[in-house]
Every structure is written in C-alpha cells, then in structure tokens.
Protein backbone atom coordinates (compact mmCIF):
# COMPACT_ATOMS: atom_id res chain seq x y z
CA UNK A 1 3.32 7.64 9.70
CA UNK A 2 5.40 9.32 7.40
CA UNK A 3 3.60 11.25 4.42
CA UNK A 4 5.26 9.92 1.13
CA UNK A 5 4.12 10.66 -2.67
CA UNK A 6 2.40 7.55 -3.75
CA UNK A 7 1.50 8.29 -7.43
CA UNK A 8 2.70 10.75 -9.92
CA UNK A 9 0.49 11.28 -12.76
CA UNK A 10 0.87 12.36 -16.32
CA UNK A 11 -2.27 13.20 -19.02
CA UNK A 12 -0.48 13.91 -22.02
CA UNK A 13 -3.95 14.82 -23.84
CA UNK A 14 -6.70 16.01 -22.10
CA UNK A 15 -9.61 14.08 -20.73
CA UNK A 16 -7.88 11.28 -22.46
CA UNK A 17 -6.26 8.68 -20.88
CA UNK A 18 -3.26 8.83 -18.37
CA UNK A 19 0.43 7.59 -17.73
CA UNK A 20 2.45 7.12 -14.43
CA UNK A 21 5.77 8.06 -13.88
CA UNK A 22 8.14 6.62 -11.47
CA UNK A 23 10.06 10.00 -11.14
CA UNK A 24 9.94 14.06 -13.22
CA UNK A 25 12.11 16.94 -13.01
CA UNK A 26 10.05 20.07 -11.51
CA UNK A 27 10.60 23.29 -12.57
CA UNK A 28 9.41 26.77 -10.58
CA UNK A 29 6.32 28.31 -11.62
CA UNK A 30 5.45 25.77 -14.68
CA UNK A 31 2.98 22.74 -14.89
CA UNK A 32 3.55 18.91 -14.58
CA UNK A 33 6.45 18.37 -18.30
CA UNK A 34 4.12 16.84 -20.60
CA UNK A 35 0.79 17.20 -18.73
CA UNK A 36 -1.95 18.47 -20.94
CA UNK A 37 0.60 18.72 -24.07
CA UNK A 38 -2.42 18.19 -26.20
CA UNK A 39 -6.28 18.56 -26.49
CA UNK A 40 -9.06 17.63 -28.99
CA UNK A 41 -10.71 20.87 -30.28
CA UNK A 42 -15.17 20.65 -30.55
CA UNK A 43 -16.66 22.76 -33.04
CA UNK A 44 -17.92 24.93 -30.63
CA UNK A 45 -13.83 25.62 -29.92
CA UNK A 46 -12.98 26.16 -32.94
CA UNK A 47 -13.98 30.20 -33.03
CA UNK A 48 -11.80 30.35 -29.37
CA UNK A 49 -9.02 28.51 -31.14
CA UNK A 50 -8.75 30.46 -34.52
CA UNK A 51 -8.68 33.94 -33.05
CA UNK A 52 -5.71 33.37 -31.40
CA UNK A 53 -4.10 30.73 -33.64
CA UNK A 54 -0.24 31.59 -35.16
CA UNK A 55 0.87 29.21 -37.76
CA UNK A 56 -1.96 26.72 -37.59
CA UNK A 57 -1.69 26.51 -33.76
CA UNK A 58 -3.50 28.49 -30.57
CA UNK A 59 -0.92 30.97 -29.60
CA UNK A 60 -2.11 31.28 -25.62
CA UNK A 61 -4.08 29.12 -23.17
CA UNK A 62 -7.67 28.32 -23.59
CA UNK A 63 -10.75 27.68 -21.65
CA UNK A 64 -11.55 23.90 -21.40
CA UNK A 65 -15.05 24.51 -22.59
CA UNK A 66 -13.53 24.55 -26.06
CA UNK A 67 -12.32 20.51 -25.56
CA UNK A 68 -13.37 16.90 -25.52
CA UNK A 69 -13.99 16.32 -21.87
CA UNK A 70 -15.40 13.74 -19.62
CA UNK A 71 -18.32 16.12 -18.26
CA UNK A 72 -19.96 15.77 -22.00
CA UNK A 73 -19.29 12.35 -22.62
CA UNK A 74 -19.01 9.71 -19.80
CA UNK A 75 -17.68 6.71 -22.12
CA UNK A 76 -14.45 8.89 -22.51
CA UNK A 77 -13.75 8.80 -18.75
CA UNK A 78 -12.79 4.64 -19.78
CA UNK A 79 -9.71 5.80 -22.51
CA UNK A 80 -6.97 4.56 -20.88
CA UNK A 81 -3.24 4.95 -22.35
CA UNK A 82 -0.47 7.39 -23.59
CA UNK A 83 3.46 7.15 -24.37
CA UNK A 84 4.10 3.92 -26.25
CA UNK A 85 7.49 3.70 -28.57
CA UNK A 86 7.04 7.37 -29.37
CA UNK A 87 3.50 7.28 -30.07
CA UNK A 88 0.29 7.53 -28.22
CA UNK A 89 -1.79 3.38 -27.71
CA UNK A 90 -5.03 3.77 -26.42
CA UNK A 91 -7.80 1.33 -25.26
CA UNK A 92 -11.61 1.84 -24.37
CA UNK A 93 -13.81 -1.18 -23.59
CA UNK A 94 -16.27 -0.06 -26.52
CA UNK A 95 -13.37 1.10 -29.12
CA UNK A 96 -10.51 -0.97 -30.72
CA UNK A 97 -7.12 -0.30 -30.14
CA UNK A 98 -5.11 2.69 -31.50
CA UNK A 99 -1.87 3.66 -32.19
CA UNK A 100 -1.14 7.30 -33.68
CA UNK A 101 1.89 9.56 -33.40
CA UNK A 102 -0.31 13.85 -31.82
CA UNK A 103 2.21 15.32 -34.72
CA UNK A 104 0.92 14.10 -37.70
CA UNK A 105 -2.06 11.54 -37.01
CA UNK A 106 -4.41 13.64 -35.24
CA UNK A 107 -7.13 13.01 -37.33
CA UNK A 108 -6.64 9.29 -36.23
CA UNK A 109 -7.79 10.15 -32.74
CA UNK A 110 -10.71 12.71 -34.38
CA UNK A 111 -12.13 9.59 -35.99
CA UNK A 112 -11.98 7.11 -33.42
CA UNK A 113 -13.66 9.50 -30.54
CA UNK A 114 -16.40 9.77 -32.57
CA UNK A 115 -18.70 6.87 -31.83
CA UNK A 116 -17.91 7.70 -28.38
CA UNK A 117 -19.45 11.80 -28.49
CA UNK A 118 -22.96 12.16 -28.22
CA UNK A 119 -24.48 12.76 -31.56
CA UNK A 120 -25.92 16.22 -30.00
CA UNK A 121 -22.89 17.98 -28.46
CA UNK A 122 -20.41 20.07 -30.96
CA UNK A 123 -17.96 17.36 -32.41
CA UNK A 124 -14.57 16.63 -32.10
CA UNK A 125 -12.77 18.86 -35.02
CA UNK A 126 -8.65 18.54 -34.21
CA UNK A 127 -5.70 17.72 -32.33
CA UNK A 128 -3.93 20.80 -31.23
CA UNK A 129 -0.95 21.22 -29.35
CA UNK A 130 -0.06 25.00 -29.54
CA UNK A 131 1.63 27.26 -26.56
CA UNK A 132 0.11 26.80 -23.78
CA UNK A 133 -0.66 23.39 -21.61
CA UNK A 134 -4.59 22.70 -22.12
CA UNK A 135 -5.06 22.22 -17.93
CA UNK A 136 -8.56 23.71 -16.91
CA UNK A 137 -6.92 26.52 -14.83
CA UNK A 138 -5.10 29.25 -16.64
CA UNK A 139 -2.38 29.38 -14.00
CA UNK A 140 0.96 26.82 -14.20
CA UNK A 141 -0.26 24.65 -11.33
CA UNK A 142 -0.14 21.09 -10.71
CA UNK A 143 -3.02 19.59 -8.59
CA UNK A 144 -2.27 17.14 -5.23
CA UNK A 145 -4.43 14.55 -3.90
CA UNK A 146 -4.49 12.29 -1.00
CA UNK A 147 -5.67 8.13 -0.79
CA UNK A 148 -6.42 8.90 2.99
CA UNK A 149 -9.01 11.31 1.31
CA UNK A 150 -9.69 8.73 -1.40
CA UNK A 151 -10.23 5.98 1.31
CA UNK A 152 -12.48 8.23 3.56
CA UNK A 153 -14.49 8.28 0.59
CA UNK A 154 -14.65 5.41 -0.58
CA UNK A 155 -15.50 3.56 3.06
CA UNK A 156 -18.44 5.81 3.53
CA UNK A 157 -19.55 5.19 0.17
CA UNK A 158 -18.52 1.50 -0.04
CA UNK A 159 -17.63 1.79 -3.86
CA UNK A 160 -14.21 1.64 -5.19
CA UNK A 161 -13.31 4.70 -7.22
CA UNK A 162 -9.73 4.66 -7.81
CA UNK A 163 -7.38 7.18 -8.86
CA UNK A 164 -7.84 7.23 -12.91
CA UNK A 165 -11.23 9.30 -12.81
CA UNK A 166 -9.58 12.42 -10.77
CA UNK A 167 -6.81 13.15 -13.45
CA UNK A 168 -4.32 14.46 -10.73
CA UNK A 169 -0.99 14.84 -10.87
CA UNK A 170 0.33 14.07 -7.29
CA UNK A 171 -1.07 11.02 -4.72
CA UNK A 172 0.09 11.67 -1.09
CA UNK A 173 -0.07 8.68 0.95
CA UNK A 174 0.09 9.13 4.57
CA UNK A 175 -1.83 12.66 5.34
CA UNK A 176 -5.26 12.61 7.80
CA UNK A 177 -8.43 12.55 5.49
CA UNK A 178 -9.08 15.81 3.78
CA UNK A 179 -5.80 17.30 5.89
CA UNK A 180 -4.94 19.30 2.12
CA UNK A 181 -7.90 21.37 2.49
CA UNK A 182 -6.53 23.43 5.43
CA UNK A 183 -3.29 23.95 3.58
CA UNK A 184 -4.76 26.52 1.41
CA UNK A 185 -1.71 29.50 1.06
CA UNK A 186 0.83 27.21 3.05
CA UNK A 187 3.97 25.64 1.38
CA UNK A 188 4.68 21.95 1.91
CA UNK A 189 7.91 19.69 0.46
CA UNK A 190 7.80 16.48 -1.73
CA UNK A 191 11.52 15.16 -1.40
CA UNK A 192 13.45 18.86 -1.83
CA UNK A 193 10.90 20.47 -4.18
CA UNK A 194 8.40 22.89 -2.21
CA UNK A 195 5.27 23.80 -3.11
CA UNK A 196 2.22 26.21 -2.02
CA UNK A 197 -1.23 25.51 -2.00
CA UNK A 198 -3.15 27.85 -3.68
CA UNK A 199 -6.98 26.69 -4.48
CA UNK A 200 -9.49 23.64 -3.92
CA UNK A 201 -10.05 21.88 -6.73
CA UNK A 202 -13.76 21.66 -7.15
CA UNK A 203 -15.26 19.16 -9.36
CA UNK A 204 -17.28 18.34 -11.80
CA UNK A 205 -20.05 16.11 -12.98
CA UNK A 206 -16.96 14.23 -15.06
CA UNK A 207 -15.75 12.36 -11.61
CA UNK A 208 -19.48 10.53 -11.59
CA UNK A 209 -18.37 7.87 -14.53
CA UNK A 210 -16.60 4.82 -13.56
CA UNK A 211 -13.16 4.95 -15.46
CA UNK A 212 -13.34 1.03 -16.41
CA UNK A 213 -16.73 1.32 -18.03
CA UNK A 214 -17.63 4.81 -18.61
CA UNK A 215 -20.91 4.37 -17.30
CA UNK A 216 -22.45 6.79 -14.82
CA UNK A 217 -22.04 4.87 -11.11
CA UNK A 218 -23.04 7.66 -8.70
CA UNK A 219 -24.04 11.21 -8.36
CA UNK A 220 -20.13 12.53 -7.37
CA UNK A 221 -20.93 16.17 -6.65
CA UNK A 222 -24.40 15.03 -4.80
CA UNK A 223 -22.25 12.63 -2.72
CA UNK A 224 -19.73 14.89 -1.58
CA UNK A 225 -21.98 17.62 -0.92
CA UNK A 226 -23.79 15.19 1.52
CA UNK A 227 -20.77 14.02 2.95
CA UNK A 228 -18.47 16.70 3.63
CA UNK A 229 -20.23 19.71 3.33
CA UNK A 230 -18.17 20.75 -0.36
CA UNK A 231 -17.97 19.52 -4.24
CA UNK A 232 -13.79 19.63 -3.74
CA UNK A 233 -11.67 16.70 -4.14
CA UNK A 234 -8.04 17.94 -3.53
CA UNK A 235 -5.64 21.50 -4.45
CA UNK A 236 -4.04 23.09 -6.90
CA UNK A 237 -0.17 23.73 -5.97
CA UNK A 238 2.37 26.58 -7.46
CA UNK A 239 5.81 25.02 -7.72
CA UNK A 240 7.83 27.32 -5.80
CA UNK A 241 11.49 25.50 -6.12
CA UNK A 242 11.98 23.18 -8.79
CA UNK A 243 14.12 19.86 -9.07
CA UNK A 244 13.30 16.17 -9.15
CA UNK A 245 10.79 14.05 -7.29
CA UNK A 246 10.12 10.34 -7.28
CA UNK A 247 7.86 7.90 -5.83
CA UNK A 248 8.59 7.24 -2.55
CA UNK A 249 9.52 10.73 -1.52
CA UNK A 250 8.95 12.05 2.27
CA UNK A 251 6.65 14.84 1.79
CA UNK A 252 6.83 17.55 5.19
C-alpha cells in the first residue's frame, strides 16, 4: 500500500487545543505556519520571559517549562478548538464555551484556565505571542507520526487513544508499525516537499490523559516502555524543500 499523509495538524496555542487543515504551504527550514503562534506564560515563566522581552513581548524562543502544559494539568489535555471567524472558540467538558480574539483578549483565556490548574503549580499569568514559535524543541521542526504506529498501539493495549493527545503535526497512513524510527538522518517526500528525520520524539507523562475527559486513563510512558522497549512516539523532521502539501499526498 501506498504511504499517504492522513492528517495535518495545527496547535495555534500551546497545549491548547488543535485544528486540522486540509492543505499548508511549507517553507525550508521553518515550523508548521501558525503552529505554536501562542503560549500561556506560569508565574514561574515569567522571570524566563521578561529577560528577554522587547516591547512587551519575548524576543527569542523559550523553554516549555515556562508554559501551561498538559504534563501539569491533565484536564487541559480535553481543550479542544482554535480558528473560528478570526478568533479562537474553545470547549472543555468541565468549562463553558469561549470565544476571544490572542491580540487583545488574552486575559480571557488567563481567567478561564484557571479552575482547570492545580491550585499548587505556578499560575497561568499571560498570553504571549512574541518571536519565536513556543514548540518544545528550539529547532524549526515539525514532528511526523504514523496510525500504523497508533494502531499497533492501540491493539496491544485495547484502548482507543486517538490522535488529539500527541499534538503532531503530520499523520502518515500506510508505513509498517514504528517504520519512522529507523528513518532517523534519512530524507523522505510528502507530495514534492522533502523532509529529513532528525530526532525521536520522546514523551511525556502529558500523553497519559484521555483528550475527551482529561482524566488520567493509563500509565503512557510505563506502557511503552513495556511494549517496545522506548518512551518515543514518532520524529521530529527539518523541512528541507518547501512548497505545498495536502491530505491525500503520496509520501516516498
């Protein structure tokens, strides 16, 4: 069978929520358009943030210990939404619907995340957008994954995990199980853009929540580990020729 992109997969603020997109323009050496635009800012990021901040805004990437993230708070694993009419609608089974537009109604988002941060982790302080896309590497990469991996997992487990609680950016349907991990420094094509694989991505304790709930519904890391020998669950990718992709594309 023919590999063919299955999924492409946009997070225009970190850890929160998720869009998909029937096709993007790629360009060399850059991340995902849109991906990561924004984050939400703890306290505890706040020192990171201000020491490199120009005009109200980090000037340079930072470390994703400064942000909101699912591996502090399982309930925001189940935000689900983005792009609506220009501004951001988001859902959580626990939360009431919002609507805000990241340039001017950040504190909107502050508030609502609240009841959903544990009372003793650093709390959310700000939107911020600045220079730099807020993905956890430092390097303009975009991460692929496979459902033939997904599937192998999810058989010997017998749960359904989906793709919503892996946040990456590219689904490959059509590779053998786990086939990405010996790609590592090889180049590979989805429709005319290439791409080489440069690094697993290993995970974290985030991928253990179930994205409809937010509740913790299995030890992720533990599993894998038992399974397959590793914590990874597929690779970062440097774009190495840009142009533009859609679903459906033969990937070689």
């Amino acid at each position: 069978m023919t590999a063919r992109l299955a999924h492409i997969r946009r997070h225009p603020i970190k850890s929160i929520g998720g869009e998909g997109l029937e096709r993007v323009a790629l360009n060399p050496a850059q991340r995902l358009p849109g991906d990561r635009e924004w984050a939400v800012l703890t306290e505890a990021g706040e020192r990171n943030a201000r020491a490199s901040e120009t005009d109200g805004e980090p000037d340079r990437w930072l470390p994703k210990a400064c942000f909101i993230r699912g591996v502090s708070s399982s309930p925001v694993q189940a935000i689900k939404g983005s792009w609506q009419n220009e501004r951001i609608a988001l859902r959580h089974p626990e939360r009431p619907a919002l609507s805000f537009d990241p340039a001017c109604e950040g504190d909107k988002l502050v508030e609502w995340l609240r009841p959903l941060w544990p009372t003793n982790a650093p709390p959310p302080t700000r939107l911020i957008r600045g220079a730099a896309i807020w993905t956890d590497q430092k390097w303009p990469w975009v991460s692929v994954l496979s459902l033939d991996s997904l599937a192998d997992l999810e058989t010997q487990t017998g749960q359904r995990f989906g793709i919503d609680r892996w946040r990456g950016n590219f689904w490959i349907k059509g590779w053998e199980p786990f086939a990405e991990r010996n790609l590592i420094g090889s180049t590979f094509h989805i429709g005319a853009v290439e791409l080489r694989v440069t690094q697993h991505i290993t995970r974290c304790e985030a991928t253990s929540a179930n994205t409809d709930t937010g509740d913790v519904d299995i030890d992720m890391l533990g599993t894998l580990g038992q399974l397959y020998g590793h914590t990874d669950f597929g690779v970062f990718a440097e774009i190495i020729s840009g142009g533009e992709i859609a679903i459906g594309d033969p990937v070689a």
